[in-house]
Protein backbone atom coordinates (compact mmCIF):
# COMPACT_ATOMS: atom_id res chain seq x y z
CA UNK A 1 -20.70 26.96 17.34
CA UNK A 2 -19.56 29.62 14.98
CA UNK A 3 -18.16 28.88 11.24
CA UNK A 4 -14.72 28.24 11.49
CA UNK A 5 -11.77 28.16 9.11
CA UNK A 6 -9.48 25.44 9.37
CA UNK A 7 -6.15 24.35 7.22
CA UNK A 8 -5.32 20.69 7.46
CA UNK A 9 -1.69 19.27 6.48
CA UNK A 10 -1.67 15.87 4.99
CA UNK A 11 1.59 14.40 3.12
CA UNK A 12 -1.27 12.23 0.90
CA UNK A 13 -5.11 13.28 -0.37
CA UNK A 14 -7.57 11.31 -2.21
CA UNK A 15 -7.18 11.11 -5.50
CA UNK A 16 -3.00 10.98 -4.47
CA UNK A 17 -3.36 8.55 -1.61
CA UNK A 18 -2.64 4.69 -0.84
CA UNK A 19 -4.22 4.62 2.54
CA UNK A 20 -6.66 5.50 5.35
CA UNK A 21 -5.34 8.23 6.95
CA UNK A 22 -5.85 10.06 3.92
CA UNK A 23 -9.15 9.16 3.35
CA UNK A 24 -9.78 9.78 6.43
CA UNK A 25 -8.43 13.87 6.46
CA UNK A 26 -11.28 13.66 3.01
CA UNK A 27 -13.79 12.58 5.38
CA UNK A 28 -13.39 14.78 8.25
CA UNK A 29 -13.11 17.85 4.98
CA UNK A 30 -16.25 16.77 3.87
CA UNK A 31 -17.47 16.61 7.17
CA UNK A 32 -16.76 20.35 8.43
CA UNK A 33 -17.80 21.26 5.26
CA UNK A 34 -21.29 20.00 5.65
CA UNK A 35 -21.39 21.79 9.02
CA UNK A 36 -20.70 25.13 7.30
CA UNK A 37 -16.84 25.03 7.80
CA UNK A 38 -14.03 26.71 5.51
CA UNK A 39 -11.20 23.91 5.54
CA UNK A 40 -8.35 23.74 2.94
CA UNK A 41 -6.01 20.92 2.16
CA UNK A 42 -2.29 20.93 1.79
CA UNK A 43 -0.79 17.75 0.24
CA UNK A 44 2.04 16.38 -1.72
CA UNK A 45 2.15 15.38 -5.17
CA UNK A 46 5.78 14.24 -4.53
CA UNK A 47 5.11 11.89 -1.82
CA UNK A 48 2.41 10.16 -4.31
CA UNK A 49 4.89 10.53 -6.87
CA UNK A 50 7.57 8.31 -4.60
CA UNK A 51 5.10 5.59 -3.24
CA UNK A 52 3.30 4.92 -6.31
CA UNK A 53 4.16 3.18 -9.52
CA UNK A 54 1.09 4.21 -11.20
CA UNK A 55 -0.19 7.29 -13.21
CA UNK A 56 -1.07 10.38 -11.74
CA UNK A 57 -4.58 9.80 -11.41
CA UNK A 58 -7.25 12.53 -12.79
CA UNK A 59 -8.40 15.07 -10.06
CA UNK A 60 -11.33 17.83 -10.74
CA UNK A 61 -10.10 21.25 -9.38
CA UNK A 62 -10.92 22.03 -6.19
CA UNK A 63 -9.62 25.62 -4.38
CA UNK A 64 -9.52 23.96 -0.97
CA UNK A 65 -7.18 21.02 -2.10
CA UNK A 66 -3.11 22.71 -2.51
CA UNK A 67 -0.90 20.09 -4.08
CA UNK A 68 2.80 20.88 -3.22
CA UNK A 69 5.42 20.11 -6.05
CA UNK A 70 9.10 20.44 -6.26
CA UNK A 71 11.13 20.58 -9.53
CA UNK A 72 13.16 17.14 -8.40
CA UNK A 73 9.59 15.15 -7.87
CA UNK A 74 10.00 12.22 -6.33
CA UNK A 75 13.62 13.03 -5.00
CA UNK A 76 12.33 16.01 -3.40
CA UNK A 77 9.93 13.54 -1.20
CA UNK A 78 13.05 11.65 -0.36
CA UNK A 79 15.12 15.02 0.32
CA UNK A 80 12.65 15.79 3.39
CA UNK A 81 12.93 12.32 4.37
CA UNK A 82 16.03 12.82 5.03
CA UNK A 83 16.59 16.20 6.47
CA UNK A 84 13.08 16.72 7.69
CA UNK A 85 12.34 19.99 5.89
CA UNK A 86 10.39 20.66 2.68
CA UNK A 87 10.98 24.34 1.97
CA UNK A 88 8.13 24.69 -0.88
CA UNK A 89 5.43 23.31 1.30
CA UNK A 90 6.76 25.46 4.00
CA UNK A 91 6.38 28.49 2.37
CA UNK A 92 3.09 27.22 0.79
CA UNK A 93 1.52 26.98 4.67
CA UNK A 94 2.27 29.99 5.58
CA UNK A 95 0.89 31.95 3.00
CA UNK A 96 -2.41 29.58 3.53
CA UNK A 97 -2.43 30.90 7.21
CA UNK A 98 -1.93 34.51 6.33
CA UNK A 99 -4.17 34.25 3.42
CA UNK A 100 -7.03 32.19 5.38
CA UNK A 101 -6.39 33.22 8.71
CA UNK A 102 -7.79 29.94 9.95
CA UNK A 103 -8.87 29.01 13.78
CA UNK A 104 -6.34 26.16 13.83
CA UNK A 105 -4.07 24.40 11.94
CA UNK A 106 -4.19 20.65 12.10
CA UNK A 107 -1.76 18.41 11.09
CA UNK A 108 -2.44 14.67 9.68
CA UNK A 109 0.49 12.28 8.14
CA UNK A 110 3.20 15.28 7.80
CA UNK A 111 5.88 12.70 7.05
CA UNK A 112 6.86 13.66 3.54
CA UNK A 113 5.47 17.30 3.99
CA UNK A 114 8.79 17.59 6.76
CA UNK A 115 8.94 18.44 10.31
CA UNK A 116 9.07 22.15 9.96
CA UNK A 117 5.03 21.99 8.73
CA UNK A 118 4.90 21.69 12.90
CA UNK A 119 6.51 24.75 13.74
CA UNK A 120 4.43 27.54 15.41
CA UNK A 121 2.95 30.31 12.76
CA UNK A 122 0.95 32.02 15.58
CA UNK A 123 -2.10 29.71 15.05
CA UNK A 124 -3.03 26.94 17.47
CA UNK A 125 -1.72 23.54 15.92
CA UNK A 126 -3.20 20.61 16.47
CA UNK A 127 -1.86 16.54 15.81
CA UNK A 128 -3.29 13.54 14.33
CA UNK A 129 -1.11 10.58 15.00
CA UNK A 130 -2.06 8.13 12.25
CA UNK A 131 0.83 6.61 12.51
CA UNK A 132 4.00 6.37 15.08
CA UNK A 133 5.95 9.12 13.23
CA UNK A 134 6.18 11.69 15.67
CA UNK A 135 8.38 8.82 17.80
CA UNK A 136 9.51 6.24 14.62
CA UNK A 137 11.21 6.96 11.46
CA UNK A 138 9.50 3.78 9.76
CA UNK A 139 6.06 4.81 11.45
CA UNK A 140 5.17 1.88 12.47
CA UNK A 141 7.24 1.38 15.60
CA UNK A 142 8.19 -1.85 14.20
CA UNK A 143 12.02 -2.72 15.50
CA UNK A 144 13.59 -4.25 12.01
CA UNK A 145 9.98 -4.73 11.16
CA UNK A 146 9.62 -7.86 13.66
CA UNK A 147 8.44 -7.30 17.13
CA UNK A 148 7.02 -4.00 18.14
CA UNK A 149 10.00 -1.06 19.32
CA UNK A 150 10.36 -1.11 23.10
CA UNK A 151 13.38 0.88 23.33
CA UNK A 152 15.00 4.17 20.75
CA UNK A 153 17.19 2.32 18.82
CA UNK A 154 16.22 4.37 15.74
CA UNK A 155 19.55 4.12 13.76
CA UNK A 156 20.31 0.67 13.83
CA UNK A 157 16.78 0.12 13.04
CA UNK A 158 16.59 2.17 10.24
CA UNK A 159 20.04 0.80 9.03
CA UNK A 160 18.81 -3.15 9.08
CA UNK A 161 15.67 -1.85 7.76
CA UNK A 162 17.44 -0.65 4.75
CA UNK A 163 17.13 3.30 5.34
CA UNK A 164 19.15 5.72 5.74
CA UNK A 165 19.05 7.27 9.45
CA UNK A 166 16.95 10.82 10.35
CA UNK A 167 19.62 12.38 12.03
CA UNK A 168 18.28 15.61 11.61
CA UNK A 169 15.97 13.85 14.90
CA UNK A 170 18.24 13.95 17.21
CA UNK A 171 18.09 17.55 17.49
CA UNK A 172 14.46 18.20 15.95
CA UNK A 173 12.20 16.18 17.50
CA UNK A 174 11.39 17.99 20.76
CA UNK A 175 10.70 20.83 18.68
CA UNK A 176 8.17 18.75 16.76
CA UNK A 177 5.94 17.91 19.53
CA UNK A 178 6.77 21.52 21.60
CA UNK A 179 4.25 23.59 19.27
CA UNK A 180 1.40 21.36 19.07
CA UNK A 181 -1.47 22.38 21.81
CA UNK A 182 -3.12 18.76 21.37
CA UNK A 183 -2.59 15.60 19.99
CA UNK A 184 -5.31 13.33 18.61
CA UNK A 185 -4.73 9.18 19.11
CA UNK A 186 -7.43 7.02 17.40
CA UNK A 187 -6.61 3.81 19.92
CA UNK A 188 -5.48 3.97 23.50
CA UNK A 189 -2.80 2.03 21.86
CA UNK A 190 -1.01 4.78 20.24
CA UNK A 191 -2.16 7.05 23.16
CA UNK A 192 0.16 4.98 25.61
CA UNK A 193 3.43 4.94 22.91
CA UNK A 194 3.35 8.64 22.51
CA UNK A 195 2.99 9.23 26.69
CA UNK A 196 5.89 6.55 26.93
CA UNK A 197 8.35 7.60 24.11
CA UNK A 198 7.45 11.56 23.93
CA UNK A 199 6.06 11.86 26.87
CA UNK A 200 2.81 13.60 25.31
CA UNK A 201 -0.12 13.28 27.18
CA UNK A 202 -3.07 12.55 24.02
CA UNK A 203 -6.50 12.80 23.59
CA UNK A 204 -7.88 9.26 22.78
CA UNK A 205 -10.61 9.99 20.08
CA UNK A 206 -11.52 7.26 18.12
CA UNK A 207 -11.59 7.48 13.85
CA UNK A 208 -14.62 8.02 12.36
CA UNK A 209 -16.67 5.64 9.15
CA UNK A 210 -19.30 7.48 7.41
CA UNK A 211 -22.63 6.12 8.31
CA UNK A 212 -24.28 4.07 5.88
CA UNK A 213 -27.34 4.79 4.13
CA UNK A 214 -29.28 2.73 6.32
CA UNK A 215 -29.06 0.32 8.84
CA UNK A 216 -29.33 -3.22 7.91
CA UNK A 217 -29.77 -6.05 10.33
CA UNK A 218 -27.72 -8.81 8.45
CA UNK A 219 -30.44 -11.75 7.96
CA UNK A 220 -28.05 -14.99 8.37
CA UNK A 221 -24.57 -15.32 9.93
CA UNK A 222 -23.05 -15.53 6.77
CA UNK A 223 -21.51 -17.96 4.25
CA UNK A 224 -17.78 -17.33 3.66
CA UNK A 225 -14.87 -14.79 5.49
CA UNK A 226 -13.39 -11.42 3.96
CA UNK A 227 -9.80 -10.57 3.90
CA UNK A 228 -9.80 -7.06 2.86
CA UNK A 229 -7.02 -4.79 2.03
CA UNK A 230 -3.13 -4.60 0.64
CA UNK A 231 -2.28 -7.76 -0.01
CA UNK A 232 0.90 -7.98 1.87
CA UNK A 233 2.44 -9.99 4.79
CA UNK A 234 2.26 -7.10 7.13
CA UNK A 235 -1.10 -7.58 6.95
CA UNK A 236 -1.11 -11.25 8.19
CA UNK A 237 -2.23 -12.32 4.71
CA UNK A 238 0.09 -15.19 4.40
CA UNK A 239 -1.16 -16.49 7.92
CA UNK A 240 -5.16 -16.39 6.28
CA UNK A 241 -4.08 -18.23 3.50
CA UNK A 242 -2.52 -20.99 5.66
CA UNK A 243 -5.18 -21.18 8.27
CA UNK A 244 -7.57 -21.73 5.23
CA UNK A 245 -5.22 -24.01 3.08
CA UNK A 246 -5.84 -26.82 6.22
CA UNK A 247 -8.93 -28.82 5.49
CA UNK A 248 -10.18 -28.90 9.13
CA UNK A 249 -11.20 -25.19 8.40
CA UNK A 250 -15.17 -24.94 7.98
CA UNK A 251 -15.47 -22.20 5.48
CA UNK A 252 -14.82 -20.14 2.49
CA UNK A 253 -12.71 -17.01 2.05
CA UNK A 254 -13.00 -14.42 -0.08
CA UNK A 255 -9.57 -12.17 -0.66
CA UNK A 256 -10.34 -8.41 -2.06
CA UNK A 257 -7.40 -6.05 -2.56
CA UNK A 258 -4.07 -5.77 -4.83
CA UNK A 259 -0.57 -6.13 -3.51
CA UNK A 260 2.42 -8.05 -4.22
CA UNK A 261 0.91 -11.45 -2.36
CA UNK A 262 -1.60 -11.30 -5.03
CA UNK A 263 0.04 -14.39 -7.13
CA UNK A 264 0.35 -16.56 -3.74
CA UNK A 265 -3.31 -15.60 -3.15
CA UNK A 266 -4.18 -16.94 -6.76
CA UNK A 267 -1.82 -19.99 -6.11
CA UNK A 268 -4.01 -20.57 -3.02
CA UNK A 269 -7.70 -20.43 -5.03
CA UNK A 270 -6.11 -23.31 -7.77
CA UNK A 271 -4.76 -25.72 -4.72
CA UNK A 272 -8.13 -25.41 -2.37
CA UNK A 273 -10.21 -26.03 -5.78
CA UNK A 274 -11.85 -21.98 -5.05
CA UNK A 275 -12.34 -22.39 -1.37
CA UNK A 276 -10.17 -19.49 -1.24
CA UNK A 277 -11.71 -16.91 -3.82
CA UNK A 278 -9.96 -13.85 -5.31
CA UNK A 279 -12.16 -11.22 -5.89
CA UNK A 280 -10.16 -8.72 -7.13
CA UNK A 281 -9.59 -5.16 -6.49
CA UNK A 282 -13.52 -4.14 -5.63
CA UNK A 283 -15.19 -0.54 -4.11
CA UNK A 284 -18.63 0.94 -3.25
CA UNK A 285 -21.66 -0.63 -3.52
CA UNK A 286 -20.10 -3.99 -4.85
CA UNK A 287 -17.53 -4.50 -2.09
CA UNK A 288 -20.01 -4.13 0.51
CA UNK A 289 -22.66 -6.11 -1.44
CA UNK A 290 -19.74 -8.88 -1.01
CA UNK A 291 -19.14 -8.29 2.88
CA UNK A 292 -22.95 -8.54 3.68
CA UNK A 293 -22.87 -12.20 3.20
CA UNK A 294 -19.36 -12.67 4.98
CA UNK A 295 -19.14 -14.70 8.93
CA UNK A 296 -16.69 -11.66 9.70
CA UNK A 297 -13.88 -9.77 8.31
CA UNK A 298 -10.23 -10.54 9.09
CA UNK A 299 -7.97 -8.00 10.70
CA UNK A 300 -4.35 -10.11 11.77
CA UNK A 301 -1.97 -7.34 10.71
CA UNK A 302 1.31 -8.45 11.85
CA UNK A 303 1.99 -4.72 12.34
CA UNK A 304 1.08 -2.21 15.16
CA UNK A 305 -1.81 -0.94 13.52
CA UNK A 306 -3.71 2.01 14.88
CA UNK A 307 -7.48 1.79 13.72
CA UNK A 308 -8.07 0.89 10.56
CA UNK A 309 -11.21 2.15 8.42
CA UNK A 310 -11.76 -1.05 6.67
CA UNK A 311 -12.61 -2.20 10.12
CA UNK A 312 -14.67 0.66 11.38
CA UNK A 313 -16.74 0.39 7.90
CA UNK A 314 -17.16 -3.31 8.68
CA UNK A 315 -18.36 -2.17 12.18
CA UNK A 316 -21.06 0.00 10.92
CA UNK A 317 -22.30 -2.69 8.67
CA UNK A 318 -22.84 -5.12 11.54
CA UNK A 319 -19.73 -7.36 10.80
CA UNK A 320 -17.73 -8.90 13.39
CA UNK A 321 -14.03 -8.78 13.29
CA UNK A 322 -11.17 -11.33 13.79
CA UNK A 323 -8.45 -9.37 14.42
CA UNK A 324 -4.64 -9.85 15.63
CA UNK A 325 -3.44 -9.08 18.97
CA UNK A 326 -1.41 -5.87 17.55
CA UNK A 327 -1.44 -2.27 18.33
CA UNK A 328 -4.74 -1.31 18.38
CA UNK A 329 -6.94 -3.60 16.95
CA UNK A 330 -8.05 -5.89 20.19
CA UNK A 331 -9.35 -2.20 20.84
CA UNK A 332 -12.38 -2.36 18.19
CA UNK A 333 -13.88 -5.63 19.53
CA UNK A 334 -14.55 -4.48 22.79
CA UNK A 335 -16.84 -2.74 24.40
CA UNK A 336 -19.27 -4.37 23.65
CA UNK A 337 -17.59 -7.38 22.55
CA UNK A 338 -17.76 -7.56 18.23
CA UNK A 339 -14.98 -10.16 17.36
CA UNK A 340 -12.14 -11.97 18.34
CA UNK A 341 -8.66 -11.48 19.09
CA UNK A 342 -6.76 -14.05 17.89
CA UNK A 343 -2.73 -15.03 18.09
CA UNK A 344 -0.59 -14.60 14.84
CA UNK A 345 -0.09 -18.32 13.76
CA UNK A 346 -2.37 -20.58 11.57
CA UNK A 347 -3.42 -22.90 13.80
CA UNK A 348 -4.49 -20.03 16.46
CA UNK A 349 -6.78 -18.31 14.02
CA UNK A 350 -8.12 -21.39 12.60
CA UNK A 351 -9.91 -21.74 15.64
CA UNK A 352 -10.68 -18.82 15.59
CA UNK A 353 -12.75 -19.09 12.35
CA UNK A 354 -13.86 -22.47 13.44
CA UNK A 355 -15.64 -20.92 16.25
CA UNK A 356 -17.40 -18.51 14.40
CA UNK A 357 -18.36 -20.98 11.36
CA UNK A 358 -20.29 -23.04 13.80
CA UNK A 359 -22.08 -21.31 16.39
CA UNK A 360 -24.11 -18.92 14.10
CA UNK A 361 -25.98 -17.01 17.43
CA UNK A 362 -22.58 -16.22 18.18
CA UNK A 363 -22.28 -14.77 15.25
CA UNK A 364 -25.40 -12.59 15.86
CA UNK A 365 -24.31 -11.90 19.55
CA UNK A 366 -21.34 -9.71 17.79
CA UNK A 367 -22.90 -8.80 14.79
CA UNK A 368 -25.65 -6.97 17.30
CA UNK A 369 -22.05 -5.60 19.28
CA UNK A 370 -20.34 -4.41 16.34
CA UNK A 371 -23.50 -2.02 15.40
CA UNK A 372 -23.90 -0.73 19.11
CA UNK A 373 -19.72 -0.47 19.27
CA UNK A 374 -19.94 2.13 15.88
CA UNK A 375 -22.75 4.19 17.45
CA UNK A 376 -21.09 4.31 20.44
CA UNK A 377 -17.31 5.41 19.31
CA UNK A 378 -17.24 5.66 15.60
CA UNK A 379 -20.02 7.70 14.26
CA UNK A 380 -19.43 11.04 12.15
CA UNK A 381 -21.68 13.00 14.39
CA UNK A 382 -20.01 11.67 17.77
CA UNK A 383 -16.15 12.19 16.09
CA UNK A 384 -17.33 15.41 14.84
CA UNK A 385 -18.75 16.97 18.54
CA UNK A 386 -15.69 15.70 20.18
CA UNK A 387 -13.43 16.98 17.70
CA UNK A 388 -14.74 20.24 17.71
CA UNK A 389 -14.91 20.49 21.63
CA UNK A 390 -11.23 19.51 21.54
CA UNK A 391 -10.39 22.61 19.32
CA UNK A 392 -12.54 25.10 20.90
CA UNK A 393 -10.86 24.49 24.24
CA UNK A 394 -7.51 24.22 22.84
CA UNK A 395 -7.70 27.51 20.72
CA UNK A 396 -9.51 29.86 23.37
C-alpha cells in the first residue's frame, strides 16, 4: 500500500490524557508511523485542563501533535459540552485538512473537541467508538450510573446524574453519525448498542496492545492477584476488596493504581495484616515485573466497558483474566477461553478466585489461551492490516 496521510481527532493525547483511548490513538500514531505514514494529532488542552487536578505535564514538541486552546480554558471544555461545538478546534481541522490534504480523517473520543469535528470537509471520515458517546451523553450508557441504558431517556438521566442536558442532541445527532463512511467498535458489545440505538451498522475490530519484547511462557501459576487501574467503584474495586477481606479466600492481592478508593484500599492492607498489598501507582518494566508472578488480573468494572488495554496487555503477557459480566469484557476470555466471567457480588467472585488459586493447570490451560487469544485478535500487525483494509475500501 502507498504512504498515506492521515489526521486523527482525539479530545485527550498522551502526555494530556487519563485513559486508554488515548493511549491507544498514540499507539496506532506510532504505528502508521513506523509503516511510513504521515498522521497528525488534534487534541485538547482544555479537556485535560477540566478532568485533571494536576499540572500540565511537560511535553517535547512534536509537529504532528496540535493542542487546541481557548482563552476561557477549562470553561471552554464545558462550553462544547454543552452546545456541542468548539469553534477553535473547528477551524483548527480544517486548516489541517487543507494544509495536509490527508486520505481520511479519523475521529477518536471527540467529546470535548464538539460534534461539529464530524461534519463532512470533503475527506472520507472515519469513527472510533471508545466509548458510547455517539448514543450517551455520560458515555458510558450507564442509566443514573446503575444498570446499563435500555431505552433514550437522556435528560432525566443526565439530570439525576447531576448534568446539565445536551439539548443541542436532539437536533444534532443524526448529523453526527450521517458523515462518517465507517465506524470502528473494539467489542461486539458496542457494535450491537450503536446498530440498536443509531442504527449504524459497525465494523467489529478489536483494540490493539503493543507486542512485548518477547514472549515469555510464565513458569508457575502464580502467587497473588492484580487489581490494576483507577481506583474507583466503577471499576468493581470495592467488590475485590470484599471478596478478599473474607478469610475463606486462598490468596493475596496486589492493588496498583491511584483514585479516590485509595484510603479504603490502604484501610483494607492494615485489617487483612498485608494480604491485600498496595503497590502504588507503578509503569513499565516494574508493573509488569509485578503481573508476571500474579494467578490473573481482575477486570469486574461495574460499568459497560468496551475493551480495556490493561486487559489486552495482560493478554499478551500470558495472564488470565477475571472479569465482570459487563459490556464487553466476557468478550476477551473467549475464544479460546483465557479467564472467567464472574457476577458482580463478593461472594460470586470469591469463587471465582478460589477456583483459580487451586487448580494451578487450570491456570496454565488459560494462561496458554490468553497468548493464542492476543495473536489471534489483538496484535499490532493484525489491527494494523485490518485497519488499513477498512480505509482503503472506505476512501476509494
Amino acid at each position: 500500500m502507498e504512504t498515506k496521510r492521515i489526521v486523527m481527532t482525539s479530545t485527550f493525547f498522551p502526555p494530556y490524557h487519563l485513559g486508554g483511548d488515548a493511549t491507544h490513538v498514540r499507539m496506532l500514531k506510532d504505528e502508521l508511523q513506523g509503516q511510513g505514514h504521515e498522521v497528525h494529532v488534534l487534541h485538547s488542552l482544555d479537556a485535560f485542563l477540566l478532568k485533571s487536578s494536576g499540572e500540565m505535564p511537560a511535553s517535547s514538541p512534536d509537529p504532528t501533535v496540535h493542542a487546541v486552546s481557548g482563552p476561557l480554558g477549562k470553561w471552554s471544555a464545558r462550553g462544547t459540552y454543552l452546545t456541542g461545538r468548539n469553534r477553535r478546534a473547528e477551524k483548527e481541522l480544517e486548516r489541517l485538512v487543507a494544509e495536509i490534504r490527508p486520505n481520511w480523517v479519523h475521529h477518536h473520543n471527540v467529546s470535548l473537541l464538539g460534534a461539529g469535528m464530524l461534519r463532512d470537509r470533503g475527506v472520507p471520515n472515519i469513527y472510533t467508538a471508545h466509548d458510547y458517546w455517539l448514543a450517551c451523553p455520560r458515555s458510558d450508557l450507564m442509566y443514573r450510573g446503575r444498570a446499563t441504558c435500555e431505552r433514550r431517556s437522556c435528560t432525566s438521566c443526565s439530570l439525576a446524574s447531576g448534568r446539565p442536558p445536551q439539548i443541542w442532541r436532539a437536533w444534532r445527532e443524526d448529523g453526527m453519525v450521517r458523515p462518517l463512511r465507517a465506524v470502528i467498535a473494539p467489542s461486539r458489545f458496542m457494535a450491537s448498542k450503536l446498530k440498536r440505538f443509531l442504527d449504524v451498522d459497525a465494523t467489529m475490530l478489536p483494540n490493539f496492545a503493543p507486542r512485548p519484547a518477547e514472549r515469555k511462557v510464565r513458569a508457575s501459576p502464580g502467587e497473588h492477584f492484580s487489581f490494576l487501574g483507577v481506583l474507583e467503584r466503577s471499576k468493581g474495586l470495592d467488590i475485590v476488596l470484599d471478596a478478599f477481606s473474607r478469610k475463606e479466600v486462598k490468596a493475596e492481592l496486589h492493588v496498583m493504581g491511584r483514585g479516590s478508593l485509595e484510603q479504603e484500599v490502604r484501610r483494607a492492607e492494615r485489617e487483612t495484616g498485608g494480604r491485600i498489598s498496595y503497590k502504588g501507582f507503578i509503569s513499565g518494566p516494574p508493573l509488569w515485573d509485578e503481573m508476571a508472578s500474579s494467578i490473573a488480573l481482575l477486570a469486574p468494572s461495574v460499568g459497560n466497558e468496551n475493551s480495556p488495554l490493561a486487559c489486552i496487555e495482560a493478554l499478551s503477557r500470558g495472564l488470565p483474566l477475571i472479569v465482570s459480566e459487563r459490556g464487553g469484557l466476557p468478550e476477551l476470555v473467549q475464544e479460546p477461553a483465557c479467564g472467567l466471567v464472574s457476577a458482580l457480588e463478593p461472594e460470586a467472585l470469591t469463587r471465582s478466585v478460589n477456583r483459580l488459586a487451586e487448580d494451578p493447570g487450570l491456570v496454565r490451560r488459560l494462561s496458554e489461551g490468553a497468548f493464542i487469544r492476543y495473536e489471534r485478535y489483538h496484535s499490532p500487525e493484525r489491527y494494523l492490516a485490518s485497519y488499513l483494509s477498512l480505509c482503503e475500501k472506505v476512501t476509494k
